[in-house]
N, C-alpha and C. Protein backbone atom coordinates (compact mmCIF):
# COMPACT_ATOMS: atom_id res chain seq x y z
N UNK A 1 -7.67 21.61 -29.38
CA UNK A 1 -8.46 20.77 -28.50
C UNK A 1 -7.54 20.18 -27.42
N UNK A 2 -8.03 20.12 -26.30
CA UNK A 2 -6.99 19.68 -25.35
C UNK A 2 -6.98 18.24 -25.28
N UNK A 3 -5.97 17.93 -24.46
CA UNK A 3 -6.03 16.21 -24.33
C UNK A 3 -7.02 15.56 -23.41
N UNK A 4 -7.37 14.87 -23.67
CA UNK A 4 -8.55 14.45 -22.79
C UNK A 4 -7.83 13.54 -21.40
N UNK A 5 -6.64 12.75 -21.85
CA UNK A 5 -5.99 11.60 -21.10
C UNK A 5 -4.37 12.34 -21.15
N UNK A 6 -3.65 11.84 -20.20
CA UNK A 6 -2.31 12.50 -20.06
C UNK A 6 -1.72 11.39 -20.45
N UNK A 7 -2.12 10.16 -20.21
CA UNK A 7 -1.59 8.67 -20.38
C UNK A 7 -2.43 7.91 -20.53
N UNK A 8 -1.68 7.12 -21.28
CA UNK A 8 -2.57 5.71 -21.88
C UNK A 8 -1.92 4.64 -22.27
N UNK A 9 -2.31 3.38 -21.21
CA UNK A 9 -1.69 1.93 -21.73
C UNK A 9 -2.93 1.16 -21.73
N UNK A 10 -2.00 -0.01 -22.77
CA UNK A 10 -2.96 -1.36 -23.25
C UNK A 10 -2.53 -2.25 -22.39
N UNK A 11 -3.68 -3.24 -21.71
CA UNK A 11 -3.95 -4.61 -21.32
C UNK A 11 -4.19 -5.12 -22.48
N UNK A 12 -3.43 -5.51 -23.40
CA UNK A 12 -3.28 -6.67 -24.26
C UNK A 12 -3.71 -8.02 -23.97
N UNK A 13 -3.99 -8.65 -22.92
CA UNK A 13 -4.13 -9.75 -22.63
C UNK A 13 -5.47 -9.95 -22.28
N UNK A 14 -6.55 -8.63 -22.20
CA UNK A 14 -7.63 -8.86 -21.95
C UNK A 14 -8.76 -7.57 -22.68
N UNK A 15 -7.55 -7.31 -23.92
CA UNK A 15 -8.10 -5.95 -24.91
C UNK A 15 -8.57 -4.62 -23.95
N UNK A 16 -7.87 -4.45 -22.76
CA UNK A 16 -8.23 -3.25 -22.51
C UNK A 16 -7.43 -2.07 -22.63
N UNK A 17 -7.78 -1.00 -22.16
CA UNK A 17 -7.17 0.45 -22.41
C UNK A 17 -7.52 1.45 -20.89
N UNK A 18 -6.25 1.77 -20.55
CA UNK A 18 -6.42 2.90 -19.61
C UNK A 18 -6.34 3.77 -20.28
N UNK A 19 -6.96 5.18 -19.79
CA UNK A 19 -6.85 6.12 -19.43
C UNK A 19 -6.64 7.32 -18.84
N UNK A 20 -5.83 7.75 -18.08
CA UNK A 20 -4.72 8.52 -17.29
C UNK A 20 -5.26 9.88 -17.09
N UNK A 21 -6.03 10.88 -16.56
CA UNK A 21 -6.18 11.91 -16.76
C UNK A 21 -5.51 12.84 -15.42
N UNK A 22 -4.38 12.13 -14.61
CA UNK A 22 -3.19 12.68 -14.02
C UNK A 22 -3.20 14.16 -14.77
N UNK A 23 -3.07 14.80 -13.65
CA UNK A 23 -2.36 16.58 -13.43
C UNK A 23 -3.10 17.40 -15.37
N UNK A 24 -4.44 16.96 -14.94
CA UNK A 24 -4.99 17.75 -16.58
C UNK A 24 -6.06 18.33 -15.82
N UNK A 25 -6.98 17.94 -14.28
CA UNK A 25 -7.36 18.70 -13.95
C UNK A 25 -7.75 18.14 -12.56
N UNK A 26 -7.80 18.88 -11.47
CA UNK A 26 -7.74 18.33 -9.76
C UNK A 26 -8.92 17.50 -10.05
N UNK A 27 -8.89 16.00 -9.14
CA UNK A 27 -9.89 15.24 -9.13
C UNK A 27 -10.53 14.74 -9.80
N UNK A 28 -10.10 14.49 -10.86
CA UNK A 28 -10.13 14.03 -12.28
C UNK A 28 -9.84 12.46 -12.26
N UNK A 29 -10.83 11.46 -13.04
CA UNK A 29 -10.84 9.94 -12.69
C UNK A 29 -9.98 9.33 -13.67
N UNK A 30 -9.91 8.33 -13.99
CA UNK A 30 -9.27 7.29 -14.63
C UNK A 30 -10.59 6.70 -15.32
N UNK A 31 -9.93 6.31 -16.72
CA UNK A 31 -11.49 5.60 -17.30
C UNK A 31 -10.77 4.28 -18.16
N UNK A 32 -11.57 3.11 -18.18
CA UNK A 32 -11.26 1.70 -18.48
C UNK A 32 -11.69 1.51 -19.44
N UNK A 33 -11.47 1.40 -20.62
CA UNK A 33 -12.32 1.70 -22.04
C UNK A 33 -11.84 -0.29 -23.01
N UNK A 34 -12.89 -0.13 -23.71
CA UNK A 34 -12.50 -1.40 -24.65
C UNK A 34 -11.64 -0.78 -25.62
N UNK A 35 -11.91 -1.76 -26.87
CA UNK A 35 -10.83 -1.13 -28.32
C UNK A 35 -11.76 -0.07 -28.88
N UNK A 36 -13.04 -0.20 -28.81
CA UNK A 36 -13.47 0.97 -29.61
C UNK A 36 -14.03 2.50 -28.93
N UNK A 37 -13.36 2.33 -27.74
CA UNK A 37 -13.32 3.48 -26.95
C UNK A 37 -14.11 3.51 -26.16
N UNK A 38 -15.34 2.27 -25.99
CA UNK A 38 -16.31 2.70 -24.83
C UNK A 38 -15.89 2.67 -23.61
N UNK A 39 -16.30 3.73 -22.70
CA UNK A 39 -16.11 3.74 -20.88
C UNK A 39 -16.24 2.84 -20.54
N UNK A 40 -15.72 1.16 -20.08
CA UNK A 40 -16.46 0.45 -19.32
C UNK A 40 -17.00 0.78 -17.69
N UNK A 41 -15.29 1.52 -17.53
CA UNK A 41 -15.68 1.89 -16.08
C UNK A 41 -14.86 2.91 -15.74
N UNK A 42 -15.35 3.91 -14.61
CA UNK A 42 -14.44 4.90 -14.09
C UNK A 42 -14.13 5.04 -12.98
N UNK A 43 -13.05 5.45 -12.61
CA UNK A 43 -12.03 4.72 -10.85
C UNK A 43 -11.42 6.45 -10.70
N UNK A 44 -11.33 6.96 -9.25
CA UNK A 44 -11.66 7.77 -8.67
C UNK A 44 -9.87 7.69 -8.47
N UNK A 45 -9.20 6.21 -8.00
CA UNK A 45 -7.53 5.91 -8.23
C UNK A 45 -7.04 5.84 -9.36
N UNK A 46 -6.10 5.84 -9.19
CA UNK A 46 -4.84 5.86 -10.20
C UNK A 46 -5.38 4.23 -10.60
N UNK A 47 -5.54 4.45 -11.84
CA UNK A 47 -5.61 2.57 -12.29
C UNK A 47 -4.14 2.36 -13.03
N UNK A 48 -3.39 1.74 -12.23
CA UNK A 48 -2.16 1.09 -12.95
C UNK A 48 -2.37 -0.17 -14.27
N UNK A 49 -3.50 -1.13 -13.36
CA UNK A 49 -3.61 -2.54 -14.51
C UNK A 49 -5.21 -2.51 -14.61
N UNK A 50 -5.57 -2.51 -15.52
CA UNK A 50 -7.05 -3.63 -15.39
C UNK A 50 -7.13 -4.41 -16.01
N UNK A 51 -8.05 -5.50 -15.48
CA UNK A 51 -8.01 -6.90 -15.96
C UNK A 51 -9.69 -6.67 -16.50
N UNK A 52 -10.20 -7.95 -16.98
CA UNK A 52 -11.75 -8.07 -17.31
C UNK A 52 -12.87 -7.82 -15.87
N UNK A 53 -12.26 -8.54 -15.16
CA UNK A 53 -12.52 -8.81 -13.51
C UNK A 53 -11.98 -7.83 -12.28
N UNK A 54 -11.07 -7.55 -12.36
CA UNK A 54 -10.13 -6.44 -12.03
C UNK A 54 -9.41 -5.72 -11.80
N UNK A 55 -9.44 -4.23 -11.19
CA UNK A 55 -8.53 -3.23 -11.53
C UNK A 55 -7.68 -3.04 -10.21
N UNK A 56 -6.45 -2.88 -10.76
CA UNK A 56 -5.20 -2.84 -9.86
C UNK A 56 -4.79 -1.54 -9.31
N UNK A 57 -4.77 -1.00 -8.46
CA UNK A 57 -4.72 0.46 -8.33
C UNK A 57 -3.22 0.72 -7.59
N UNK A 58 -2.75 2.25 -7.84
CA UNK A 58 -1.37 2.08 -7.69
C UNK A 58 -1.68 3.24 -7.04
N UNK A 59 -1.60 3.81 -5.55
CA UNK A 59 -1.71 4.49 -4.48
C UNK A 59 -0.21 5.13 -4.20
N UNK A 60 -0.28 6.65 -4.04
CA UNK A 60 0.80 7.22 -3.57
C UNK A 60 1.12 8.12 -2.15
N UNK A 61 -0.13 7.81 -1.70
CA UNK A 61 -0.32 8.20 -0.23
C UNK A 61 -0.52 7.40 0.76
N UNK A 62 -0.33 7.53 1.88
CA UNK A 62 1.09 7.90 2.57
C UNK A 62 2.50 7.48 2.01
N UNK A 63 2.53 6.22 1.08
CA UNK A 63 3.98 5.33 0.53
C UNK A 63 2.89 4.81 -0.68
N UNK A 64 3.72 4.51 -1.43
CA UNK A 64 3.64 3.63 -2.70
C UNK A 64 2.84 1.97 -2.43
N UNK A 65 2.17 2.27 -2.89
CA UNK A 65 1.43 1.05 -2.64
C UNK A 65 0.71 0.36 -3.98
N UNK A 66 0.05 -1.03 -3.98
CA UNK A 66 -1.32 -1.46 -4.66
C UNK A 66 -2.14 -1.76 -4.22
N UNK A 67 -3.49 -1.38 -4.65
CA UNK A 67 -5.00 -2.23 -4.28
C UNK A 67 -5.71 -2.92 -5.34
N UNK A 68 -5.69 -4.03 -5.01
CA UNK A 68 -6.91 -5.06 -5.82
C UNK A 68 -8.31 -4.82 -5.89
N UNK A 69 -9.05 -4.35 -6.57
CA UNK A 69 -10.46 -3.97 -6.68
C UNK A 69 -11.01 -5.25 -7.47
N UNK A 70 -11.67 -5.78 -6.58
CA UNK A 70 -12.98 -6.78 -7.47
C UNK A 70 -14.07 -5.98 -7.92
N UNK A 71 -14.14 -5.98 -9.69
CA UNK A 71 -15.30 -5.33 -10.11
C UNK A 71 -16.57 -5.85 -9.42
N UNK A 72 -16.62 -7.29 -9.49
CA UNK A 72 -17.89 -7.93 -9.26
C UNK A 72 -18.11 -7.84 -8.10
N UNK A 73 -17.68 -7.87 -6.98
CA UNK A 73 -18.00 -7.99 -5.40
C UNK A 73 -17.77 -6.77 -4.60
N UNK A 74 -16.99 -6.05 -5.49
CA UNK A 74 -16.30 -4.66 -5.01
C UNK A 74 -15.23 -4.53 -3.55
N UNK A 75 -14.94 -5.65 -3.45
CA UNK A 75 -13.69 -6.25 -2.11
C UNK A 75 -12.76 -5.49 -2.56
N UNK A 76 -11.56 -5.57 -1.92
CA UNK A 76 -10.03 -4.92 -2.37
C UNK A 76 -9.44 -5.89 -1.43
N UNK A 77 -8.29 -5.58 -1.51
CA UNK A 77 -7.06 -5.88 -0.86
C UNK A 77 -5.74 -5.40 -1.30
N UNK A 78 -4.73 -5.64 0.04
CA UNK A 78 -3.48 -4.80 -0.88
C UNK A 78 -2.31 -5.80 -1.26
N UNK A 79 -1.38 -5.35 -2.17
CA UNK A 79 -0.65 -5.88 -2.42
C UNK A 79 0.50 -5.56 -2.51
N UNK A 80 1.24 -6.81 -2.27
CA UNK A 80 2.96 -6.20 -1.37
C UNK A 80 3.81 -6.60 -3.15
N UNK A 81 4.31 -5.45 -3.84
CA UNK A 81 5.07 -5.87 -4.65
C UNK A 81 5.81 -4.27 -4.45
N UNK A 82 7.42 -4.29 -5.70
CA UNK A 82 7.53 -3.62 -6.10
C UNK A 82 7.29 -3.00 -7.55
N UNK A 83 7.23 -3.91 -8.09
CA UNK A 83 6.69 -3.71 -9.72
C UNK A 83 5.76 -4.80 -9.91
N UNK A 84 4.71 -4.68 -10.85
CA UNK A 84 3.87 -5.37 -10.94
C UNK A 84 3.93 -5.03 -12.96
N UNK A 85 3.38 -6.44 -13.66
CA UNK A 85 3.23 -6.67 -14.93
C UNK A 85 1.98 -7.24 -15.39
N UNK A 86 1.10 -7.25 -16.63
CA UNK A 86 0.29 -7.79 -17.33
C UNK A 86 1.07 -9.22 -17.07
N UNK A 87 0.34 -10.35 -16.86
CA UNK A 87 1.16 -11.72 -17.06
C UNK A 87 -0.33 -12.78 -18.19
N UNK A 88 -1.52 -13.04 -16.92
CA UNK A 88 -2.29 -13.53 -18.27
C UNK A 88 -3.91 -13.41 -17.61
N UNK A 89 -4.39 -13.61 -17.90
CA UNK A 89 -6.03 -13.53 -17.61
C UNK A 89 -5.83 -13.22 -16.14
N UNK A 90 -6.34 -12.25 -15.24
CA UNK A 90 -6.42 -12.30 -13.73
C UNK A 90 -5.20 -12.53 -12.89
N UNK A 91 -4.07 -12.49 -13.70
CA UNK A 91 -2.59 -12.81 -13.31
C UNK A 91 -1.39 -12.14 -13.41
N UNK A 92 -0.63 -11.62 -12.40
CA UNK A 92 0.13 -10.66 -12.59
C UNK A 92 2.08 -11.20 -12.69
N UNK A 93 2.58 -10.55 -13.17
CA UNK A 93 3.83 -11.16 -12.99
C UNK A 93 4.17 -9.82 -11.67
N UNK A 94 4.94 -10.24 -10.48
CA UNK A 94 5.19 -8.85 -9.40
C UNK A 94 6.78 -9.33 -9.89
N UNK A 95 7.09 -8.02 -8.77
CA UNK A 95 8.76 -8.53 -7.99
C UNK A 95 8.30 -7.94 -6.97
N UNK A 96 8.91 -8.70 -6.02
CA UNK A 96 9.05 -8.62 -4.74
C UNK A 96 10.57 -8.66 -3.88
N UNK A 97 10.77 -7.77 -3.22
CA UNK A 97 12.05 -8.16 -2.67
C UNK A 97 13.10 -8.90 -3.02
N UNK A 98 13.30 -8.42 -4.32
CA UNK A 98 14.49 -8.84 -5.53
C UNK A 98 14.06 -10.36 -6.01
N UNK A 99 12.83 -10.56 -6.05
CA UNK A 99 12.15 -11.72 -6.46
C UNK A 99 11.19 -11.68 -7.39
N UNK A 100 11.06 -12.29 -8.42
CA UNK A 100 9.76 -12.97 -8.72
C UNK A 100 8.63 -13.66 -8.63
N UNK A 101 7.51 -13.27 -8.86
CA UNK A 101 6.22 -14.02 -8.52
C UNK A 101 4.98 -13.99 -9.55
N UNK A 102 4.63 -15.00 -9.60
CA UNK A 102 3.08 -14.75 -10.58
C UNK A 102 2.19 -14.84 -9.38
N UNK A 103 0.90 -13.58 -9.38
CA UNK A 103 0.15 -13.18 -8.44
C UNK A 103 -0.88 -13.61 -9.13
N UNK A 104 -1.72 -14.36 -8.45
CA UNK A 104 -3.49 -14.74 -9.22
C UNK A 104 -3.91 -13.82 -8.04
N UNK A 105 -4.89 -12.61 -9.21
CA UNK A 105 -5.68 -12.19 -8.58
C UNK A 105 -6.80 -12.63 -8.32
N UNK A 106 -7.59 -13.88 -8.34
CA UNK A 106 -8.81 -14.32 -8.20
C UNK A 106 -8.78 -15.09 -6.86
N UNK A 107 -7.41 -15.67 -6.69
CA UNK A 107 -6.85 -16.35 -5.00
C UNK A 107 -6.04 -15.53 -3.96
N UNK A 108 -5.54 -14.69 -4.77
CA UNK A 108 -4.46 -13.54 -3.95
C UNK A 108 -3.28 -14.38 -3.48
N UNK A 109 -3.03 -15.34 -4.32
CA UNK A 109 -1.64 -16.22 -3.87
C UNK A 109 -0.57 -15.93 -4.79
N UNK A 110 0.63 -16.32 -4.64
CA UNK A 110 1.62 -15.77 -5.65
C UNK A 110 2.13 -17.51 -5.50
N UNK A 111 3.14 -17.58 -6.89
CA UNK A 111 3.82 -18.73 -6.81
C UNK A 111 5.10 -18.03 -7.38
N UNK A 112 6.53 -18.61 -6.78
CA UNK A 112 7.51 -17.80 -7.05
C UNK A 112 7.70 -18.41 -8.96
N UNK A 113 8.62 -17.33 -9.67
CA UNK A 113 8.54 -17.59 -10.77
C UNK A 113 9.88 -17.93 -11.36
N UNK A 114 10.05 -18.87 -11.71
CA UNK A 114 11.54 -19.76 -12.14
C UNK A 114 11.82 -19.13 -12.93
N UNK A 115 12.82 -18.30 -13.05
CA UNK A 115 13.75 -17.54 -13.86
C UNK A 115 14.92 -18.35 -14.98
């Protein structure tokens, strides 16, 4: 039986589960599942994070990038990091330009993060 997902990480902080179906077949989605495997939702991008509220997308065209997807309103926006982390409900830990930041995704503000 083949693999259904190429990759798979946990959002621990809000019980979710990606799903990765990268280079298993052209145009092939990403799916957002709870613990007991249901689809909540399926994303057409690369889903790097999802939250309850929402999904973080990690773009490789033209440059490396992120987009913020509001499930509920369906807005985006982008975001300037180089690494981005699970931090806590709607909240990301980034780095930025050899920095730290906690990013609220619900304000799109960062506060730098005392090391």
């Amino acid at each position: 039986m083949p693999a259904e997902y190429s990759m798979v990480h946990i959002n621990p902080v809000d019980s979710l589960i990606t799903g990765c179906r990268s280079g298993l077949a052209p145009g092939s989605d990403d799916d957002v599942l709870d613990y007991s495997g249901k689809i909540i939702s399926t994303h057409k991008q690369h889903v790097e994070i999802p939250t309850k509220n929402f999904v973080v997308y990690k773009v490789f065209e033209p440059r490396l990038h992120y987009v913020v997807h509001n499930m509920e309103t369906k807005e985006e926006y982008n975001l300037k990091a180089d690494e981005i982390y699970f931090y806590e409900p709607d909240q990301l830990l980034i780095k930025y330009h050899d920095r730290w930041y906690v990013h609220d995704l619900k304000t799109n503000t960062r506060k730098e993060k005392p090391m």
